[in-house]
C-alpha atoms as a PDB file:
ATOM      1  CA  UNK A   1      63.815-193.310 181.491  1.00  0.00           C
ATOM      2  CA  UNK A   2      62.970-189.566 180.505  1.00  0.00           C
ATOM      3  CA  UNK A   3      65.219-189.927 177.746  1.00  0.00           C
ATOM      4  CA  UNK A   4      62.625-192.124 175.795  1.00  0.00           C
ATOM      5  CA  UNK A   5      59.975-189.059 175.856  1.00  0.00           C
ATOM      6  CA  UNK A   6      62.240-187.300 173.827  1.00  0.00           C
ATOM      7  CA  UNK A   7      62.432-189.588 171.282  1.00  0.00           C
ATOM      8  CA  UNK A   8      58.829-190.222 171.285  1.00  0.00           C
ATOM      9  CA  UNK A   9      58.488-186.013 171.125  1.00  0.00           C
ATOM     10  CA  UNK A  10      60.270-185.770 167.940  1.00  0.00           C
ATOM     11  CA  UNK A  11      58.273-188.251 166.371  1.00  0.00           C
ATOM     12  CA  UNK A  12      54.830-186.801 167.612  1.00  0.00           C
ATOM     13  CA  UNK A  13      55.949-183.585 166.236  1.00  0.00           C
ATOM     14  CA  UNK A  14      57.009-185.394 162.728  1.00  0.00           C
ATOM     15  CA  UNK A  15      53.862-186.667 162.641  1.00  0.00           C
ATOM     16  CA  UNK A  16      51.735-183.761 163.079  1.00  0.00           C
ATOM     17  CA  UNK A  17      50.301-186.007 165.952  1.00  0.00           C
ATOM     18  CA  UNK A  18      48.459-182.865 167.796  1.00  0.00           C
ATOM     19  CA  UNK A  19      48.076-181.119 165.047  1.00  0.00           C
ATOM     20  CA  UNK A  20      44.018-180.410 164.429  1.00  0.00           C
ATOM     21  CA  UNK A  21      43.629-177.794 161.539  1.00  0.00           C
ATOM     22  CA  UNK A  22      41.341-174.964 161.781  1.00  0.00           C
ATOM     23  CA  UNK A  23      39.102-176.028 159.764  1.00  0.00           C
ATOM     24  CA  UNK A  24      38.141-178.587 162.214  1.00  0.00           C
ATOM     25  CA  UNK A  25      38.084-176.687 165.544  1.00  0.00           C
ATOM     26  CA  UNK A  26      34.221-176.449 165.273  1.00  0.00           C
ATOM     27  CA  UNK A  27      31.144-178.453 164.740  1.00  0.00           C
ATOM     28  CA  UNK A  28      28.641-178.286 162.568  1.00  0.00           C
ATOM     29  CA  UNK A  29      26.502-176.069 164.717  1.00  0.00           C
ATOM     30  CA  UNK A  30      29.455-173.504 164.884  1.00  0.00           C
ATOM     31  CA  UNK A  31      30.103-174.576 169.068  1.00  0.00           C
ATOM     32  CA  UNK A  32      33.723-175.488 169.902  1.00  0.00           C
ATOM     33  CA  UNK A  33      34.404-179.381 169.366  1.00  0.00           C
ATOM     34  CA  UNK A  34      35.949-179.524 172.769  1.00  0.00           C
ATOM     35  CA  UNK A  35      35.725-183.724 173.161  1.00  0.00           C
ATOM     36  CA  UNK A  36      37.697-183.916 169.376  1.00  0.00           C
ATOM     37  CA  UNK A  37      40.289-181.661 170.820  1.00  0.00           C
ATOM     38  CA  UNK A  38      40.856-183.390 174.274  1.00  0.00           C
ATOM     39  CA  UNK A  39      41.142-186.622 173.522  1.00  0.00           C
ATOM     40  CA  UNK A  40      43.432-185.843 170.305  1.00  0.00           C
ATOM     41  CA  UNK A  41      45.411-184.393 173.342  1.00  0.00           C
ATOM     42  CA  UNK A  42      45.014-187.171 175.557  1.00  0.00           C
ATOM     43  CA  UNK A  43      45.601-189.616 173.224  1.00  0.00           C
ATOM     44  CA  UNK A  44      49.412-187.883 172.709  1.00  0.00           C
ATOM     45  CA  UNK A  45      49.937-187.899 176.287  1.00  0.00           C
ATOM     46  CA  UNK A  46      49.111-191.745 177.284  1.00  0.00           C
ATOM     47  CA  UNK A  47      52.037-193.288 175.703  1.00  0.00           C
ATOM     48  CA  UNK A  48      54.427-190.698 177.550  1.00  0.00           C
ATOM     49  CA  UNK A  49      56.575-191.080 180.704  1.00  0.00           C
ATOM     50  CA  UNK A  50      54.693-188.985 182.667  1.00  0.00           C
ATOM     51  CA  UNK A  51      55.206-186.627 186.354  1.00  0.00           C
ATOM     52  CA  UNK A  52      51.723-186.464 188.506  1.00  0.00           C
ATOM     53  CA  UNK A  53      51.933-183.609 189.919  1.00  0.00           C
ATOM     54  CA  UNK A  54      50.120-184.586 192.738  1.00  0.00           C
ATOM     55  CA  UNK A  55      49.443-188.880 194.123  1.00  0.00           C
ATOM     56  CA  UNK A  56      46.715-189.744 192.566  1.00  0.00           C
ATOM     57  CA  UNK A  57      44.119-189.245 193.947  1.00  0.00           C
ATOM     58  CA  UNK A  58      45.396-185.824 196.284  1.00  0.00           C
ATOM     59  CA  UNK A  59      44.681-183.390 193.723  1.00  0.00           C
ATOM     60  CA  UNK A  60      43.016-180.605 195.434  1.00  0.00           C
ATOM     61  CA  UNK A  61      39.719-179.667 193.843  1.00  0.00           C
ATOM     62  CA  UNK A  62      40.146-182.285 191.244  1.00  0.00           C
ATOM     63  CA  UNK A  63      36.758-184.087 190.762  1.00  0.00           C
ATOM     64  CA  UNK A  64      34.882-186.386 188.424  1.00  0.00           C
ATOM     65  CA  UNK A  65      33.347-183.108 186.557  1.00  0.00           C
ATOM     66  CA  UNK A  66      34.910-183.747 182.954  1.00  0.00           C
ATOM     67  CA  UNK A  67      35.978-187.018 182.790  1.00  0.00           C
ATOM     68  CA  UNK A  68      38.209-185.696 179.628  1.00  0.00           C
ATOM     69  CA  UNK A  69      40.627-184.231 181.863  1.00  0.00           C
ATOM     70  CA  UNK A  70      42.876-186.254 183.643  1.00  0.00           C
ATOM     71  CA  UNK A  71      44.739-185.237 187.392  1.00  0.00           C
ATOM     72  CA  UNK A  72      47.714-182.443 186.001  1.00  0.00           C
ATOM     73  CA  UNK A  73      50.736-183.695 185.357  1.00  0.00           C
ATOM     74  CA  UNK A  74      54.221-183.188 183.327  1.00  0.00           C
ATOM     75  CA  UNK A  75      55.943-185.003 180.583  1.00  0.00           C
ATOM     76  CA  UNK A  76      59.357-184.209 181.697  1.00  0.00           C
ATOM     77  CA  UNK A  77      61.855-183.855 177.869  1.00  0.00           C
ATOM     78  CA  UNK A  78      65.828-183.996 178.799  1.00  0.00           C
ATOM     79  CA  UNK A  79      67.588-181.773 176.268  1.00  0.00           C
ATOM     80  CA  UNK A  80      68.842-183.038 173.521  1.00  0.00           C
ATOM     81  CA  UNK A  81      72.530-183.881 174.221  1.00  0.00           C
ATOM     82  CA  UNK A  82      73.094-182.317 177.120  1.00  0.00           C
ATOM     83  CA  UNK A  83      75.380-183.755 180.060  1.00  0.00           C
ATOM     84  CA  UNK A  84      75.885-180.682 182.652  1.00  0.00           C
ATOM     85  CA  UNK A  85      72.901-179.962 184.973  1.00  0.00           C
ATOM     86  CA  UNK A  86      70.781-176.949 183.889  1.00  0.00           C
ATOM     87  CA  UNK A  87      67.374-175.387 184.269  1.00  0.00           C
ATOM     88  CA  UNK A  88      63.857-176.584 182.536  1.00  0.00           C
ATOM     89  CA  UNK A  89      61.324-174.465 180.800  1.00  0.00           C
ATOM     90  CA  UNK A  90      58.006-175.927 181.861  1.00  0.00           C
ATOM     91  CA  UNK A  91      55.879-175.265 178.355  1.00  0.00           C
ATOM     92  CA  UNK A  92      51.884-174.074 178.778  1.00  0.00           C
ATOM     93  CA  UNK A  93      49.650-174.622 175.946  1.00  0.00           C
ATOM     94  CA  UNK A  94      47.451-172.100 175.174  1.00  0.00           C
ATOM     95  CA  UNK A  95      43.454-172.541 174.243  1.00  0.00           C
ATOM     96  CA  UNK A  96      41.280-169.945 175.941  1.00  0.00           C
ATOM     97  CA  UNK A  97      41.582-172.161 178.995  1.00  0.00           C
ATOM     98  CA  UNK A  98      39.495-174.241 177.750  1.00  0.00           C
ATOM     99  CA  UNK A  99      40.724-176.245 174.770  1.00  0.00           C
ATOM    100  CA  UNK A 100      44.250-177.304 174.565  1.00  0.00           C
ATOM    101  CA  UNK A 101      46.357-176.302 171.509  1.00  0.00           C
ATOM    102  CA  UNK A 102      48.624-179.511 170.805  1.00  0.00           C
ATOM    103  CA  UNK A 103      51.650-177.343 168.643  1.00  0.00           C
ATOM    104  CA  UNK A 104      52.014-174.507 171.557  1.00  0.00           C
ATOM    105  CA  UNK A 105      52.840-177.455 173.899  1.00  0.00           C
ATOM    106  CA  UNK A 106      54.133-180.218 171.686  1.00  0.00           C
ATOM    107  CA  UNK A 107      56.051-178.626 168.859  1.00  0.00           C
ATOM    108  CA  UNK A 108      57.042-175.718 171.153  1.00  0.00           C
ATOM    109  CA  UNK A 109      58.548-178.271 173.446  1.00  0.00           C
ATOM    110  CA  UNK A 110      60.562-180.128 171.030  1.00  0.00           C
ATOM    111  CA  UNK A 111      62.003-176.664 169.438  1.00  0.00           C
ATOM    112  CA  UNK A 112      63.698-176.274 172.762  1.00  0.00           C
ATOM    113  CA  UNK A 113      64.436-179.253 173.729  1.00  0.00           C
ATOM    114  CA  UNK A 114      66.145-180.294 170.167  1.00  0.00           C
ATOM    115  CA  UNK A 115      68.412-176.842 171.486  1.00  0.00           C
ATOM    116  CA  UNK A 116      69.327-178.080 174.633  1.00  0.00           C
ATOM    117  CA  UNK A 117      67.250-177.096 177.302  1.00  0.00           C
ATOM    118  CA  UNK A 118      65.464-179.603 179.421  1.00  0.00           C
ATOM    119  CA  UNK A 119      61.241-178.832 179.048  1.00  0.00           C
ATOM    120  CA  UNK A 120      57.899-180.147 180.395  1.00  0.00           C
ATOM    121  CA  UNK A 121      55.035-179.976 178.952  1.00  0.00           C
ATOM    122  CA  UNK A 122      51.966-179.008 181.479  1.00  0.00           C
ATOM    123  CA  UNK A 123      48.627-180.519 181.375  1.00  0.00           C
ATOM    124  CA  UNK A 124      46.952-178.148 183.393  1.00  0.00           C
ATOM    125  CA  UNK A 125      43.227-177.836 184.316  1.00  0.00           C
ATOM    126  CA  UNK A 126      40.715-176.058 181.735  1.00  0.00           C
ATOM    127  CA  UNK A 127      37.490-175.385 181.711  1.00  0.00           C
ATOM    128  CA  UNK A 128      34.794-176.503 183.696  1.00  0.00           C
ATOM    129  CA  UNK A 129      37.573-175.487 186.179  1.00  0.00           C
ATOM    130  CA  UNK A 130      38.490-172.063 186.768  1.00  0.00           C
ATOM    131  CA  UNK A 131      41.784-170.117 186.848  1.00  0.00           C
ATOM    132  CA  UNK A 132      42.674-170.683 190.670  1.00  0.00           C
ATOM    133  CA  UNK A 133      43.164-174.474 189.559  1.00  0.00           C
ATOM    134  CA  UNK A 134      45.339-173.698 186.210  1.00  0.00           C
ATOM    135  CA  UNK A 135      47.601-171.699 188.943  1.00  0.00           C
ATOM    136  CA  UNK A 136      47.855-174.335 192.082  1.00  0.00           C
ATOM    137  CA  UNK A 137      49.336-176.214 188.663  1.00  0.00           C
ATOM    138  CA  UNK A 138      51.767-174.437 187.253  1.00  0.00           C
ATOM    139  CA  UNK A 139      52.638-173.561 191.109  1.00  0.00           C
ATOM    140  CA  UNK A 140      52.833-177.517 191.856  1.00  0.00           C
ATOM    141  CA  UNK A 141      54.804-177.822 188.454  1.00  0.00           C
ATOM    142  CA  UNK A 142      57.377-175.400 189.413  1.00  0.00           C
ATOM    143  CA  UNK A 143      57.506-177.260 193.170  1.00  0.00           C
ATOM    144  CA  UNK A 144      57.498-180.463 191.535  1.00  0.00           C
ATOM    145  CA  UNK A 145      60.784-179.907 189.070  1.00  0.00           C
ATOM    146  CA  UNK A 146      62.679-178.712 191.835  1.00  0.00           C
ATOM    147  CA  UNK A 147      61.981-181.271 194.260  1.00  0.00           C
ATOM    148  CA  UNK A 148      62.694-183.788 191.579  1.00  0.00           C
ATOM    149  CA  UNK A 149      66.204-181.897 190.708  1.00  0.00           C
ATOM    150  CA  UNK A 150      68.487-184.783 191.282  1.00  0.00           C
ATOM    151  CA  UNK A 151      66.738-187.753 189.475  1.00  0.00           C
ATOM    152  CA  UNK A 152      65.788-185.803 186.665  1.00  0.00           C
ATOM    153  CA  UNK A 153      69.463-183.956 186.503  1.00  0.00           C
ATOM    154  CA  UNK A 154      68.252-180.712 186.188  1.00  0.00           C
ATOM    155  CA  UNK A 155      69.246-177.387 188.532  1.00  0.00           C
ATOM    156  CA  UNK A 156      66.623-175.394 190.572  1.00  0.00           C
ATOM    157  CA  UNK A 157      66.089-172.815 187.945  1.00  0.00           C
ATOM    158  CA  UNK A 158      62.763-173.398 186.227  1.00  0.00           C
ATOM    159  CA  UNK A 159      61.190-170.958 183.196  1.00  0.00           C
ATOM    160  CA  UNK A 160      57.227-170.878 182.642  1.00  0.00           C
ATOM    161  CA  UNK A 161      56.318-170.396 179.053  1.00  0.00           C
ATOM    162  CA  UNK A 162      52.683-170.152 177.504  1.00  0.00           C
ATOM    163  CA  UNK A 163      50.846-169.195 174.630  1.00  0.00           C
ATOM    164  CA  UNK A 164      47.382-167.315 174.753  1.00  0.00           C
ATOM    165  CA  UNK A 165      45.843-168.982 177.631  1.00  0.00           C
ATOM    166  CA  UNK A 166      49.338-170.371 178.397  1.00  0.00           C
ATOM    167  CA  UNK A 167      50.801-167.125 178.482  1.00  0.00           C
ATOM    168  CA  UNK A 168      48.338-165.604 180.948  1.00  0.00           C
ATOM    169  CA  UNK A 169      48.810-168.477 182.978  1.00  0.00           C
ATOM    170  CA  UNK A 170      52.817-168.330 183.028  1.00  0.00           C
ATOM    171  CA  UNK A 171      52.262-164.532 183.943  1.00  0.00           C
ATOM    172  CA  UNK A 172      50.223-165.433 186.624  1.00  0.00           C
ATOM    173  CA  UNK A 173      52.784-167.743 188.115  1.00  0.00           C
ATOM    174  CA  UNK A 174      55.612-164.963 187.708  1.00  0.00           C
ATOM    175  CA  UNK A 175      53.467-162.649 189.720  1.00  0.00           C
ATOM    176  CA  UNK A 176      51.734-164.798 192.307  1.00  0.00           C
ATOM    177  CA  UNK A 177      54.500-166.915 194.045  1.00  0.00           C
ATOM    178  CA  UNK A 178      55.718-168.330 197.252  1.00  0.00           C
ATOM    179  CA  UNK A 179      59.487-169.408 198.987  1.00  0.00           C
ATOM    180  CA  UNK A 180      57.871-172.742 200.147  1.00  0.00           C
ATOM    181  CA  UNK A 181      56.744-174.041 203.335  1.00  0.00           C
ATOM    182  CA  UNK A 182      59.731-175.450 205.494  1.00  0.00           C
ATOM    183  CA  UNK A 183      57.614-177.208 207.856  1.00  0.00           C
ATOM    184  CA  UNK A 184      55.184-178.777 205.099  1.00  0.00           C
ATOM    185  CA  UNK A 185      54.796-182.192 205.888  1.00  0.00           C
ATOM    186  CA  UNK A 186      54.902-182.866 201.931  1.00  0.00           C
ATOM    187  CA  UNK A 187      58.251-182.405 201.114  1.00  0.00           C
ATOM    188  CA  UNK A 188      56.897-180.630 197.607  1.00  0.00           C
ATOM    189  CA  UNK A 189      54.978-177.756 199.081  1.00  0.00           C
ATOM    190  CA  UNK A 190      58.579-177.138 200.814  1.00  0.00           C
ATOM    191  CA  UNK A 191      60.092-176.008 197.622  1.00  0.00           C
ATOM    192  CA  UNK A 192      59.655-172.489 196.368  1.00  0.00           C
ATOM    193  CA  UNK A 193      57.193-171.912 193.198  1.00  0.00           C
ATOM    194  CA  UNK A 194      58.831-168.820 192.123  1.00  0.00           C
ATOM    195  CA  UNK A 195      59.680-169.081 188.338  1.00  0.00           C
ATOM    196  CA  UNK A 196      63.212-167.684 187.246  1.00  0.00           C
ATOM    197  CA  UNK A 197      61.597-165.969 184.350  1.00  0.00           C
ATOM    198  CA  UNK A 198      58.315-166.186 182.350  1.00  0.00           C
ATOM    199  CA  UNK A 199      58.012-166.458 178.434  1.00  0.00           C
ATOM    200  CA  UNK A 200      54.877-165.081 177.205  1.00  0.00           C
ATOM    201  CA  UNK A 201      53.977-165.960 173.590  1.00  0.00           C
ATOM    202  CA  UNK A 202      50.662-164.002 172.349  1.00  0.00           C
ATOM    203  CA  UNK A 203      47.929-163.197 173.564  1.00  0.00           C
ATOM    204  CA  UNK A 204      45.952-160.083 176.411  1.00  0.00           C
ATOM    205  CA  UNK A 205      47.998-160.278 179.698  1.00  0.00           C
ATOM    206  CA  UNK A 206      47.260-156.549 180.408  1.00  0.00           C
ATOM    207  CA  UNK A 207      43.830-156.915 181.532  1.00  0.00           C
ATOM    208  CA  UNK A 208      43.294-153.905 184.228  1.00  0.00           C
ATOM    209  CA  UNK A 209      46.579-151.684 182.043  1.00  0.00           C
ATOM    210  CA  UNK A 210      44.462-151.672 179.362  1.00  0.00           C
ATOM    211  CA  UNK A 211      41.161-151.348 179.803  1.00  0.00           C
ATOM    212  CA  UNK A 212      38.286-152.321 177.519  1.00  0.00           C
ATOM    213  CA  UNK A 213      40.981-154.390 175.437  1.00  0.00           C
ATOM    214  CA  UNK A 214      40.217-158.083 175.691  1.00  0.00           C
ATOM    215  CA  UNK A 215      36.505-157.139 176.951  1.00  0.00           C
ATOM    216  CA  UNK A 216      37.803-155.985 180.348  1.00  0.00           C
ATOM    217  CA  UNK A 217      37.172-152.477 181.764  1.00  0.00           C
ATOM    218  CA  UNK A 218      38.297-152.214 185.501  1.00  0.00           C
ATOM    219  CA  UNK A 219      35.675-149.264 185.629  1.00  0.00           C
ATOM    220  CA  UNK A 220      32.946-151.363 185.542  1.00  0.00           C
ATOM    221  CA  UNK A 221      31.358-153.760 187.871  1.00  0.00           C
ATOM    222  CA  UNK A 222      29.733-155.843 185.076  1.00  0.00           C
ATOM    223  CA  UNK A 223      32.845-158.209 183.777  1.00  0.00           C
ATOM    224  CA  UNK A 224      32.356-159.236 180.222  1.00  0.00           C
ATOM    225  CA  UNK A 225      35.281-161.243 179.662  1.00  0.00           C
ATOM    226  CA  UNK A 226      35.461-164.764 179.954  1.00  0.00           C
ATOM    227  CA  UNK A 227      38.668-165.710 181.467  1.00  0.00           C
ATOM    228  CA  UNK A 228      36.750-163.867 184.431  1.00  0.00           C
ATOM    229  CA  UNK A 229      33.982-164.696 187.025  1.00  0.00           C
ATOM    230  CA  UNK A 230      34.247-160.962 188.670  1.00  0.00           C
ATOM    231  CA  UNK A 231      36.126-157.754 189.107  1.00  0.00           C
ATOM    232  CA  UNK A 232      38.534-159.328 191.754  1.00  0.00           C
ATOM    233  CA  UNK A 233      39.469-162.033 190.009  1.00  0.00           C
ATOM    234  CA  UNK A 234      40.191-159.580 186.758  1.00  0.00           C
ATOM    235  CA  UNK A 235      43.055-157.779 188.946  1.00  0.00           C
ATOM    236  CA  UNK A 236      43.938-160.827 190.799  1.00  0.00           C
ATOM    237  CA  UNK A 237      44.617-162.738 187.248  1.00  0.00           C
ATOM    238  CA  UNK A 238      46.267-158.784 185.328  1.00  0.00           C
ATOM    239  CA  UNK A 239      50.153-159.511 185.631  1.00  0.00           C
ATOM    240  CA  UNK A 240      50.946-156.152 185.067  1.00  0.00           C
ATOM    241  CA  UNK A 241      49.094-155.078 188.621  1.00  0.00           C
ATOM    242  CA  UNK A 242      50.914-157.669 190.601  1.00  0.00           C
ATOM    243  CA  UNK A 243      54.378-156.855 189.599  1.00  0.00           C
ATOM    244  CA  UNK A 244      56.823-156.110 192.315  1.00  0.00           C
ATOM    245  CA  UNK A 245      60.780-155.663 192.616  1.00  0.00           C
ATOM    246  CA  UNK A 246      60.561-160.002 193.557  1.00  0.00           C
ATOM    247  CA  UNK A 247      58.272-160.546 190.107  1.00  0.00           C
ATOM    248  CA  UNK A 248      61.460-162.897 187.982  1.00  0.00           C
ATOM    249  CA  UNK A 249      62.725-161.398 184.398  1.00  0.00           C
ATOM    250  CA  UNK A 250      60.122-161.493 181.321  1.00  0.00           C
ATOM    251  CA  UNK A 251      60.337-162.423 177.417  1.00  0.00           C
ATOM    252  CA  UNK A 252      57.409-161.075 175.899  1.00  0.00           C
ATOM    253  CA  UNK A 253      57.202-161.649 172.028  1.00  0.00           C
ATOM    254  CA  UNK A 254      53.361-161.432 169.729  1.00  0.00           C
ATOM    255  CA  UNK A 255      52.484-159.965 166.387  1.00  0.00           C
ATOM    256  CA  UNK A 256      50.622-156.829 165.819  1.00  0.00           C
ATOM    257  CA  UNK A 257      47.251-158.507 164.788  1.00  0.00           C
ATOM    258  CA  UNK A 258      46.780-159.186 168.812  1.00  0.00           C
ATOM    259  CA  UNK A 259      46.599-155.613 170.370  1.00  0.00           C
ATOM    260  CA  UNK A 260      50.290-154.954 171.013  1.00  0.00           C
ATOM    261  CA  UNK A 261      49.497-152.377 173.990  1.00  0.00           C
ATOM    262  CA  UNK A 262      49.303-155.430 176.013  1.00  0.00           C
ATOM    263  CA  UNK A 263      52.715-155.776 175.716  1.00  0.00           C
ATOM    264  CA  UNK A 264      53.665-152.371 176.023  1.00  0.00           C
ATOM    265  CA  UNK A 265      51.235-151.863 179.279  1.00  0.00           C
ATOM    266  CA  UNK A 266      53.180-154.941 180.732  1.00  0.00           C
ATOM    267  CA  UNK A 267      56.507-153.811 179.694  1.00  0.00           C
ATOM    268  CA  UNK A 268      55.617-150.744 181.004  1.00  0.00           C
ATOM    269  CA  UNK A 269      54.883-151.869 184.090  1.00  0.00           C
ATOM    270  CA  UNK A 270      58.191-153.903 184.755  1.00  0.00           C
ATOM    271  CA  UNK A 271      60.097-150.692 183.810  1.00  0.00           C
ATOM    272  CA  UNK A 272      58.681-149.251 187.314  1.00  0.00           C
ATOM    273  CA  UNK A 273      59.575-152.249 189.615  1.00  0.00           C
ATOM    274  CA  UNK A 274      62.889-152.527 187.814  1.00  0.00           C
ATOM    275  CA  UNK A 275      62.809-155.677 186.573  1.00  0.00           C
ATOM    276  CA  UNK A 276      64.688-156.925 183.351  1.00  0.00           C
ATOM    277  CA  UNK A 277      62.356-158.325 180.221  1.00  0.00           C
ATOM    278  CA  UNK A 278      62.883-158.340 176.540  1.00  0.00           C
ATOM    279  CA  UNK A 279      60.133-157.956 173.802  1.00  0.00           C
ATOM    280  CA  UNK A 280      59.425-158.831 170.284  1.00  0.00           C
ATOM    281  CA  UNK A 281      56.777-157.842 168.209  1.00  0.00           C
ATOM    282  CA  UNK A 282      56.198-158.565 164.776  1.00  0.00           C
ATOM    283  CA  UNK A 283      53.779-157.295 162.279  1.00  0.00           C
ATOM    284  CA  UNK A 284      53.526-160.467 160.125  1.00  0.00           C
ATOM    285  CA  UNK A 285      51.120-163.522 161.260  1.00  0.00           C
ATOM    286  CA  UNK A 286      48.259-163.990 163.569  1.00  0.00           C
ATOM    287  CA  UNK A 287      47.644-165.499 166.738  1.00  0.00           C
ATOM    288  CA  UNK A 288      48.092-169.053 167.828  1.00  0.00           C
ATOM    289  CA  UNK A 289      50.820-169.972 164.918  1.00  0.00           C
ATOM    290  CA  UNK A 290      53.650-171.389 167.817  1.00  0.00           C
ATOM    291  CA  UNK A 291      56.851-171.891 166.312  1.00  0.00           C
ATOM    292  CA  UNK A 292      55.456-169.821 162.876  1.00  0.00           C
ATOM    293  CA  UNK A 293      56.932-172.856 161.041  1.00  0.00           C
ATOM    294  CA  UNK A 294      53.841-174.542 159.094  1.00  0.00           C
ATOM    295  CA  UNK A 295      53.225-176.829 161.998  1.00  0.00           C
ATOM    296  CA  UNK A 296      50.496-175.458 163.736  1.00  0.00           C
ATOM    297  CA  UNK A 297      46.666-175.311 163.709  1.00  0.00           C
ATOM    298  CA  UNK A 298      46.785-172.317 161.129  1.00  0.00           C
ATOM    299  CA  UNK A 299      49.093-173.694 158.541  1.00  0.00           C
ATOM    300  CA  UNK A 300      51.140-170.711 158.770  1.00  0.00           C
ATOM    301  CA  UNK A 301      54.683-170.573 157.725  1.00  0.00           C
ATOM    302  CA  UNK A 302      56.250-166.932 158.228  1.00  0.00           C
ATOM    303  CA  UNK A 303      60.104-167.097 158.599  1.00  0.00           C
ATOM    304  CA  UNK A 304      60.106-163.941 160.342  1.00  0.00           C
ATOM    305  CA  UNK A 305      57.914-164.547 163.044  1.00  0.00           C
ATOM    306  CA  UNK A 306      59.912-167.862 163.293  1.00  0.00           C
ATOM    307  CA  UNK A 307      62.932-166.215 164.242  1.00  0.00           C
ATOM    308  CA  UNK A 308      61.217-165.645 168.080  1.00  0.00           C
ATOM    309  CA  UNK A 309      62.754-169.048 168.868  1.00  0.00           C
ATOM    310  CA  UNK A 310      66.066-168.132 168.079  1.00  0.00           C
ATOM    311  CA  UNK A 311      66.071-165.135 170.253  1.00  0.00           C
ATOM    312  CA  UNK A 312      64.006-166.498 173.547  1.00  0.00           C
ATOM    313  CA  UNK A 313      66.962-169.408 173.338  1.00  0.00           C
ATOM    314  CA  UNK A 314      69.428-166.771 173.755  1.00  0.00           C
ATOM    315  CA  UNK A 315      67.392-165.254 176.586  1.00  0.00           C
ATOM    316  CA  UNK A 316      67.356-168.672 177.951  1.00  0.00           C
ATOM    317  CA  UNK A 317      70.652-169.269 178.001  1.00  0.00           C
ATOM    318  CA  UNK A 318      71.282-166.342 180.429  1.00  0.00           C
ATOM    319  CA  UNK A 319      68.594-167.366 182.694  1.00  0.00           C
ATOM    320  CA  UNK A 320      69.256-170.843 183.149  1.00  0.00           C
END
């Protein structure tokens, strides 16, 4: 039945479906049009086969607060003419955590999947929830795949790529992990929600590395950044201060206009625990343009920059 969201992928991604230019993003007023954006990407979703990641209804901390976002959930894509078994790259839109950005999940998606590799797309919680629930997600996500190996026809090796938001969140998962619970009574939380490897497209992941970038400054009590609610959860949420020798392999890939020292400080940081990554950075584009083909938010089309996809499938192919 899965094979029917690919078909109905490549068409949403013809058709610009989740697609809202720039332009747009913003009311009147200058404030974020949030509603526009979440219902252009609920409106995608509905007609999808989709994976709850939890019964309906069991969600933990999920609540009536935004009645925009619905429980979390998957939309599991079989690769495109692929018979043998292999991994999935679960994709994470990006959006400052609290808009989702329809080409870094959609159009992302589809790239890989029209190369062969099985992906889901998360819808994971945003704002007016806060990063613990974006994690228990992506953690279920990871769970979820692997306890659904044999009807979906897919192996236990799972990939987490974001963008932005996405990317901090994938990090996250790399970094903050569990082998399962064998005596779970829910034969989900029994899996393991350790990633094989992380993708991380664009964006700040070295929060505490690099201080003051991003508005963060570990010296300080007083957290200005957003994505934060206080100086624990700053470290607790900074990849590059929770890697160990178990953290999985890395692809790390952004253009110069975001501060590259985050990738540096987080490349840096995997050089001392050992642990294999790869990294890309460009000096053409801006952040948020996906696959760099034209068909994203932006409008931007820079052939260079495009080329990432090329090179995180041949990463992929080793990992999965």
């Amino acid at each position: 039945m899965y094979e029917e969201n690919y078909r109905k992928l490549k068409k949403a991604v013809e058709e610009d479906a989740v697609i809202i230019p720039v332009a747009r993003h913003r009311k009147p007023d200058g404030t974020m049009n949030i509603e526009q954006n979440l219902k252009v990407w609920n409106k995608a979703i509905e007609d999808f086969e989709k994976i709850p990641l939890w019964e309906e209804g069991k969600t933990p901390g999920y609540d009536d607060r935004d009645p925009l976002q619905p429980e979390p959930s998957l939309i599991f894509v079989p690769g495109n003419g692929v018979k043998e078994k292999r991994g999935t790259v679960i994709v994470c839109h990006g959006g400052g955590f609290e808009i989702r950005t329809g080409c870094e999940g959609f159009n992302t998606a589809y790239y890989f999947a029209e190369r062969g590799f099985n992906t889901a797309i998360l819808t994971y919680r945003i704002k007016p929830y806060g990063r613990q629930e974006a994690l228990w997600d992506i953690q279920r996500a990871i769970r979820v795949i692997r306890a659904r190996k044999d009807d979906l026809h897919v192996t236990d090796k799972v990939v987490c790529m974001g963008f932005s938001a996405g990317g901090m969140l994938s990090g996250n998962a790399a970094t903050h992990f569990d082998y399962g619970d064998p005596d779970a009574e829910d034969p989900v939380e029994r899996e393991s929600c350790r990633p094989d490897g992380a993708v991380l497209g664009y964006g700040a992941f070295a929060f505490c590395g690099l201080p003051g970038g991003f508005f963060a400054d570990p010296f300080s009590n007083t957290i200005r950044n957003p994505f934060f609610a206080s100086r624990d959860e700053l470290f607790y949420y900074s990849p590059e201060v929770n890697i160990t020798r178990e953290t999985p392999p890395f692809f790390i890939w952004q253009t110069n206009s975001d501060d590259p020292r985050h990738s540096f400080t987080t490349g840096q940081a995997l050089t001392a625990a050992g642990i294999p990554f790869e990294m890309h950075l460009f000096p053409e584009g801006v952040h948020g343009m996906a696959m760099a083909d034209g068909h994203n938010d932006l409008g931007m089309n820079v052939p260079h920059v495009h080329k990432w996809g090329d090179l995180c499938a041949d990463w992929l192919d080793i990992i999965l």
